[in-house]
Protein backbone atom coordinates (compact mmCIF):
# COMPACT_ATOMS: atom_id res chain seq x y z
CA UNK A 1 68.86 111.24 90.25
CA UNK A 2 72.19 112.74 90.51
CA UNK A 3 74.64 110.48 91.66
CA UNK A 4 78.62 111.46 92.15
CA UNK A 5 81.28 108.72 91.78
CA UNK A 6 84.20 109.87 94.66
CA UNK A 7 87.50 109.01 92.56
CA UNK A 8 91.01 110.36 92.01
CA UNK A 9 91.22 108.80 88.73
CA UNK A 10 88.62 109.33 85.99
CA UNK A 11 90.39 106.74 83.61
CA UNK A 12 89.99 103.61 86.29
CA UNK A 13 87.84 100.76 84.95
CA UNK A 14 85.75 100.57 88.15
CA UNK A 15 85.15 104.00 87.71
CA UNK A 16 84.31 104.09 83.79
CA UNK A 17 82.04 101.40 84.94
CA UNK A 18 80.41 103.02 87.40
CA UNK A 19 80.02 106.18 85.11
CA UNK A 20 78.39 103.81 82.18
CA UNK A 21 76.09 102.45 84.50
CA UNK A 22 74.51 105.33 85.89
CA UNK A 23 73.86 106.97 82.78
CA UNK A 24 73.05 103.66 80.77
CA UNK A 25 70.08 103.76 83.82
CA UNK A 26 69.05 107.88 82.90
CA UNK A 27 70.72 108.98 85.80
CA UNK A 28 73.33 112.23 86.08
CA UNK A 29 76.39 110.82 86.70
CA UNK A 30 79.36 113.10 87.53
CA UNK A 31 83.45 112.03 89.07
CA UNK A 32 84.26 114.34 91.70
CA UNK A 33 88.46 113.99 93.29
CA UNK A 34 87.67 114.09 96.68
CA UNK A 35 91.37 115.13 97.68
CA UNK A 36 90.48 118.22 95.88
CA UNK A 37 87.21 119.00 97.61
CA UNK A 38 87.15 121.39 100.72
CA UNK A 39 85.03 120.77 103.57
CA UNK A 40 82.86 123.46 105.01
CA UNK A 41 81.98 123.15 108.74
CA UNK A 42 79.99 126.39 109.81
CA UNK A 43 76.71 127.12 111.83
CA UNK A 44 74.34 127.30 108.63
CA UNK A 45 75.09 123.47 108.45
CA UNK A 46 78.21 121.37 106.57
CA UNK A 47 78.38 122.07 102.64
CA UNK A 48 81.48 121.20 99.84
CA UNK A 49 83.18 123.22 97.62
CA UNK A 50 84.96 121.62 94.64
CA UNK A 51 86.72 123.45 92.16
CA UNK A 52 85.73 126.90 93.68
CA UNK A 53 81.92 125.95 93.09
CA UNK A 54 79.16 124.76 96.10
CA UNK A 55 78.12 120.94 95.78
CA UNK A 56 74.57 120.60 95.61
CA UNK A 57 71.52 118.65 94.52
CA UNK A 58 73.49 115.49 94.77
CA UNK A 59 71.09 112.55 95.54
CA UNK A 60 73.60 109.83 96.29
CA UNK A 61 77.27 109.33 96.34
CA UNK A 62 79.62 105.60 95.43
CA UNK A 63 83.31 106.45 97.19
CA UNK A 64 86.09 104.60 95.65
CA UNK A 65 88.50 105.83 97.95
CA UNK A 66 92.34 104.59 98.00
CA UNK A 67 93.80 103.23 101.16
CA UNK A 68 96.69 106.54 101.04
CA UNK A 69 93.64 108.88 101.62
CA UNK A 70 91.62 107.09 103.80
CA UNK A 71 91.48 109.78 106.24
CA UNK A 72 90.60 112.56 104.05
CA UNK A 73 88.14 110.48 101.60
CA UNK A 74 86.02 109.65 104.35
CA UNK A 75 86.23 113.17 105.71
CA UNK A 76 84.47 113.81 102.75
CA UNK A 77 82.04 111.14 102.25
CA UNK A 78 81.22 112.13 106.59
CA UNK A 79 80.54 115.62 104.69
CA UNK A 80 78.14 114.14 102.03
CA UNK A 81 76.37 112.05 104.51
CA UNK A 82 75.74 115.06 107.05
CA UNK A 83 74.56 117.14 104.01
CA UNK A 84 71.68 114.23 103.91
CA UNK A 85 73.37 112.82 100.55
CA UNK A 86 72.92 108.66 100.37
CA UNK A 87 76.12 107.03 100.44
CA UNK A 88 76.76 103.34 98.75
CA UNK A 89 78.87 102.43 101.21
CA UNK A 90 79.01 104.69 105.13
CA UNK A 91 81.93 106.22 105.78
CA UNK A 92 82.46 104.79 109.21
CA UNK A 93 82.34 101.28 107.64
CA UNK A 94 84.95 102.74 105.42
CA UNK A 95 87.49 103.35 108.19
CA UNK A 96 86.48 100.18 110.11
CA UNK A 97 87.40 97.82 107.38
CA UNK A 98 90.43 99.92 106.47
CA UNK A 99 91.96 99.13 110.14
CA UNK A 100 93.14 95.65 109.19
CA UNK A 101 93.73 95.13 112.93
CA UNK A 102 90.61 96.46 113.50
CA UNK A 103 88.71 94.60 111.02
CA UNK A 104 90.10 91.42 111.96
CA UNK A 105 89.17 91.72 115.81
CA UNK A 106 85.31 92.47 114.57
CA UNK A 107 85.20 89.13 112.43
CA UNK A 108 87.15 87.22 115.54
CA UNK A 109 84.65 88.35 118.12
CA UNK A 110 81.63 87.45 115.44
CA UNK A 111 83.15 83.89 115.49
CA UNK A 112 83.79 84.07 111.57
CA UNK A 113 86.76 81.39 110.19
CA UNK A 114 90.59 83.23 109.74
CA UNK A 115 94.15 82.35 110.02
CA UNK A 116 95.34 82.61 112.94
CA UNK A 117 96.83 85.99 113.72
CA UNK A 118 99.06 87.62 116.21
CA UNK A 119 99.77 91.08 116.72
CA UNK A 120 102.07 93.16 119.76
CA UNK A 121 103.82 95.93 120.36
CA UNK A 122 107.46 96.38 119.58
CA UNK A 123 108.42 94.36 122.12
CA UNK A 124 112.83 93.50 121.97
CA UNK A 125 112.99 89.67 121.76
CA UNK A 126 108.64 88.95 120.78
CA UNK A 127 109.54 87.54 117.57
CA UNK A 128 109.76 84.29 118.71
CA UNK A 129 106.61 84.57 121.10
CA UNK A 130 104.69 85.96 117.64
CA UNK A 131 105.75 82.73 115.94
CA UNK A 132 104.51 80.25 117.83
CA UNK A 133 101.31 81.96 118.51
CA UNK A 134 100.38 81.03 114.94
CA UNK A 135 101.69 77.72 114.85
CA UNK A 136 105.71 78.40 113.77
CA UNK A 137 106.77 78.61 110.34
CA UNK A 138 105.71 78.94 107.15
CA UNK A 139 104.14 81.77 108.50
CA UNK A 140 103.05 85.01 106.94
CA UNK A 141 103.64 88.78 107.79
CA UNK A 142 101.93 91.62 106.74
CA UNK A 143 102.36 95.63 107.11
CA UNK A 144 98.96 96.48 108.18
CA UNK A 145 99.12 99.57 105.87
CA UNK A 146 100.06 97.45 102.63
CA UNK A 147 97.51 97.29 99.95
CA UNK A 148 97.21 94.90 96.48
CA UNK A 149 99.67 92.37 97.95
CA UNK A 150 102.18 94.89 98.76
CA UNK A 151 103.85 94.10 102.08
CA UNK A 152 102.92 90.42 102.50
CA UNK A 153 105.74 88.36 103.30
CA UNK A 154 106.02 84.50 103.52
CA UNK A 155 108.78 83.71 105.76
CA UNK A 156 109.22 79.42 105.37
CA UNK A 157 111.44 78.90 108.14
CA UNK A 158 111.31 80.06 111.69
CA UNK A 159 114.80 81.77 111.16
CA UNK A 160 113.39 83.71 108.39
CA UNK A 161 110.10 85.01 110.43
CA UNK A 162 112.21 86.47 113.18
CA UNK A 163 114.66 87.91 110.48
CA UNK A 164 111.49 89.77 108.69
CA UNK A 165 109.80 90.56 112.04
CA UNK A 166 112.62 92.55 113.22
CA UNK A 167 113.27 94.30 110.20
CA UNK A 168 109.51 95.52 109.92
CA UNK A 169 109.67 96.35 113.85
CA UNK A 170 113.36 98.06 113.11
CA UNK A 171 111.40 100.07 110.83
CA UNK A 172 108.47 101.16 113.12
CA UNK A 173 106.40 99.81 110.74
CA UNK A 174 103.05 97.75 112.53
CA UNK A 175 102.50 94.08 111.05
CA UNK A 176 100.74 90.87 111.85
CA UNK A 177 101.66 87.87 111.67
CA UNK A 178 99.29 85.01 110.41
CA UNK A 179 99.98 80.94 109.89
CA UNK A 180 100.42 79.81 106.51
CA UNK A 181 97.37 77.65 104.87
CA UNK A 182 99.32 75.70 103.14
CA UNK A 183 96.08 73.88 101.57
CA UNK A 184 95.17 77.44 99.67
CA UNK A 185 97.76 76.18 97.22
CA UNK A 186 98.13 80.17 96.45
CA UNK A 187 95.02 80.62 95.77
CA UNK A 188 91.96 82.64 97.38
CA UNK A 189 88.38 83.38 96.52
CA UNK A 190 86.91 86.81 96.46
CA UNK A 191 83.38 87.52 96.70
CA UNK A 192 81.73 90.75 95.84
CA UNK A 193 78.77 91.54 98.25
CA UNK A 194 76.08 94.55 97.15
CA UNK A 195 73.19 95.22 99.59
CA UNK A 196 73.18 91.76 101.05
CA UNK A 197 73.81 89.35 98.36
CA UNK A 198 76.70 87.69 96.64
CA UNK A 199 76.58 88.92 92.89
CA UNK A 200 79.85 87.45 91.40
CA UNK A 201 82.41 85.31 93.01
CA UNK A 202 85.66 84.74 91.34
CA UNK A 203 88.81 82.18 92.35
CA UNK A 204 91.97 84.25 92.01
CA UNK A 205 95.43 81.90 91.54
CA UNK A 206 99.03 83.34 92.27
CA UNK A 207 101.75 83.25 89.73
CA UNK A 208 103.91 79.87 89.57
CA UNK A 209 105.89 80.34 92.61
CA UNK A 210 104.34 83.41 93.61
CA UNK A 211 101.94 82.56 97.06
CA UNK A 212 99.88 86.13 96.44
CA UNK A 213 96.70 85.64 94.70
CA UNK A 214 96.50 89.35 93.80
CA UNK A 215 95.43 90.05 90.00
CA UNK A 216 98.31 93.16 90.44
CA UNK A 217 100.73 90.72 91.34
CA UNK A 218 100.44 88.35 88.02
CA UNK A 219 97.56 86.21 89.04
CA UNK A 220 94.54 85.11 87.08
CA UNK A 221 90.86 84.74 87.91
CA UNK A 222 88.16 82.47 86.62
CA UNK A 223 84.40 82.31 87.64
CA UNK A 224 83.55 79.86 91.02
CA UNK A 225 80.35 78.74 92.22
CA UNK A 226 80.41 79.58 96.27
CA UNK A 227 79.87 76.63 98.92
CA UNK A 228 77.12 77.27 100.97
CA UNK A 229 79.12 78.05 103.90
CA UNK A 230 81.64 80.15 101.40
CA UNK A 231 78.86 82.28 100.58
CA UNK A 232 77.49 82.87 104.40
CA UNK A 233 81.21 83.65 105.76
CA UNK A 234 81.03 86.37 103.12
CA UNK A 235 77.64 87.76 103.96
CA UNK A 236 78.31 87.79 107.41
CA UNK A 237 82.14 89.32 107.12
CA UNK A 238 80.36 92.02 105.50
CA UNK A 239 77.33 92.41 107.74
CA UNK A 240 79.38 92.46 110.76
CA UNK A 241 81.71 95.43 108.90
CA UNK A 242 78.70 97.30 107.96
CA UNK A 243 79.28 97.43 104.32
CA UNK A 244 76.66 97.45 102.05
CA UNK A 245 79.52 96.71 98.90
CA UNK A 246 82.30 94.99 100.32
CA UNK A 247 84.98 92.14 98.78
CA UNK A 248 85.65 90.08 100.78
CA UNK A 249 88.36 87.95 100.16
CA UNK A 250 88.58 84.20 101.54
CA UNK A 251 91.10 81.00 101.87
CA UNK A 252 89.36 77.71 101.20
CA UNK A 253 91.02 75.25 103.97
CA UNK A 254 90.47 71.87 105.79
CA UNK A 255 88.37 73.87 108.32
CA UNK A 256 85.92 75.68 105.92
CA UNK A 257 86.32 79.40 104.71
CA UNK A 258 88.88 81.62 106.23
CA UNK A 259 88.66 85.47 106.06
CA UNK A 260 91.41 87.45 104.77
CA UNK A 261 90.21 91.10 104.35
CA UNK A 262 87.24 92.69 103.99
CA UNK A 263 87.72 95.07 100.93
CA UNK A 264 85.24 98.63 100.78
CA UNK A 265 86.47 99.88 97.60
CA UNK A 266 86.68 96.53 95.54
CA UNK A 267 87.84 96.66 92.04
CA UNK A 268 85.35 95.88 89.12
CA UNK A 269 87.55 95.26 86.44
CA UNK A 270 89.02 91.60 87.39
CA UNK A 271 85.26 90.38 88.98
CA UNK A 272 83.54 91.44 85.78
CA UNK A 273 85.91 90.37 83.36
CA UNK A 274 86.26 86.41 85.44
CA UNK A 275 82.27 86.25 85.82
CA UNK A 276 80.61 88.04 82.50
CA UNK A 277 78.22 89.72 85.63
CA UNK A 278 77.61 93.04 85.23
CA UNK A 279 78.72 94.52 89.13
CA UNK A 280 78.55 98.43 88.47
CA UNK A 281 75.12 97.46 87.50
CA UNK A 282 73.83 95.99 90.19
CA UNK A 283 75.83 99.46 92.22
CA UNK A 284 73.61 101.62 90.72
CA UNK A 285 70.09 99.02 91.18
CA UNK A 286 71.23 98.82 94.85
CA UNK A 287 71.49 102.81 95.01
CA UNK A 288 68.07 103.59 92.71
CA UNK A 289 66.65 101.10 95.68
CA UNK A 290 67.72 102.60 98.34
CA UNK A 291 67.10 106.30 97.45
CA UNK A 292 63.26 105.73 95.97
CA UNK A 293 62.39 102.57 96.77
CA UNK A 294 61.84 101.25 93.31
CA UNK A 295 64.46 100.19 90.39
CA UNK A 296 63.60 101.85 87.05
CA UNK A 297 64.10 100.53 83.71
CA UNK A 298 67.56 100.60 82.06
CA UNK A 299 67.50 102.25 79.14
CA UNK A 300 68.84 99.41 76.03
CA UNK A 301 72.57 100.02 74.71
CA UNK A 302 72.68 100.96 71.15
């Protein structure tokens, strides 16, 4: 097969990974930038050029596409798809999980665990209303474009939350506000989901004094075993997205697993390095299954 890894950055662990992988299995394995691609619409049918030259023969595609070029990435992927190409992960689950807002409404009307969230419009005067719609303070708020922990705020007091609120809505900027599980201790649990199964779960813990879990932000990550009901709020968060690979990121509480996020371009590096699992493998088994039906033999690494 000839499979084509979507990335802006050849040099990314997820996507050296991903490139070891597919050959280590005696596939063709080649990175295309999809910001540099050019999409062909025309009567003869949709086609991509990249780098002056026609895209063909390509039997499967896995996007890793950053949140900044969501719109164009899955322009592209839309492209691959129509062109009868297999794609890891379907472009339209791309942009659904992407809408934070979005996402979260999906999981709420599937009757999946999450804080409590509030979002309106900017309203003069709704930061108190927003407050005590998730319970008052500590509360967090979060720029529903932020990415990697950027743009998550905790506000501890009341005060605070309307000072934050108004600056974001000062700013035009769209947020939600969520309560504060203060029995996460800083801590979350992500879970890395490939074609319907839970491959590698890893417990991520935030800096001293730092309440983001994120691995960019300073925090570490060791191997967890999933509860039962850890590991089904993850299935089904990703199920209900329509993502075949998916992250999904969780709060242990004192009412069971809570959904942060739903993540459709995980990372590999921090998962595989806090498990020992090999993920990007288990990419490429889910794509030789899905495209014919039958996983062949890895070749052995010298």
């Amino acid at each position: 097969m000839k499979i084509v890894i979507l990335s802006r950055n050849s040099h990314l662990y997820s996507t050296r990974r991903l490139l070891e992988e597919i050959q280590a299995a005696g596939h063709e394995a080649k990175i295309i930038d999809h910001s540099l691609c050019d999409i062909i619409i025309e009567q003869e049918g949709p086609s991509i050029i990249y780098k002056g030259e026609k895209v063909i023969g390509v039997d499967a595609i896995i996007p890793r596409i950053g949140a900044s070029v969501t719109f164009y990435g899955t322009a592209v992927v839309r492209q691959f798809e129509l062109m009868g190409t297999f794609s890891a992960v379907e472009s339209q689950a791309i942009v659904r999980s992407r809408d934070k807002l979005r996402s979260l409404q999906i999981l709420s009307k599937a009757g999946l665990g999450m804080p409590k969230t509030a979002f309106t419009n900017f309203s003069k005067g709704g930061e108190k209303t927003l407050i005590e719609h998730v319970g008052g303070a500590p509360l967090i708020v979060k720029l529903l474009e932020g990415t990697q922990g950027l743009g998550v705020v905790l506000a501890e007091t009341k005060k605070a939350g309307q000072s934050v609120i108004e600056a974001f809505h000062g700013l035009k900027a769209r947020i939600i506000v969520q309560e504060f599980i203060k029995e996460a201790k800083g801590a979350d649990i992500r879970a890395f989901i490939v074609n319907g199964k839970v491959v590698g779960a890893m417990k991520r813990q935030g800096a001293e004094g730092e309440f983001r879990s994120n691995l960019h932000r300073g925090g570490k990550a060791t191997i967890i075993k999933l509860s039962r009901a850890e590991k089904q709020a993850a299935l089904n968060a990703a199920k209900v997205l329509g993502l075949d690979i998916a992250g999904v990121d969780m709060l242990q509480s004192s009412r069971g697993p809570l959904i942060l996020e739903v993540n459709s371009s995980p990372g590999l590096e921090g998962i595989e390095k806090a498990t020992g699992i090999n993920i990007a493998g288990e990419i490429v088994k889910f794509i030789e299954e899905s495209v014919t039906g039958k996983s062949p033999k890895r070749k052995i690494k010298e």
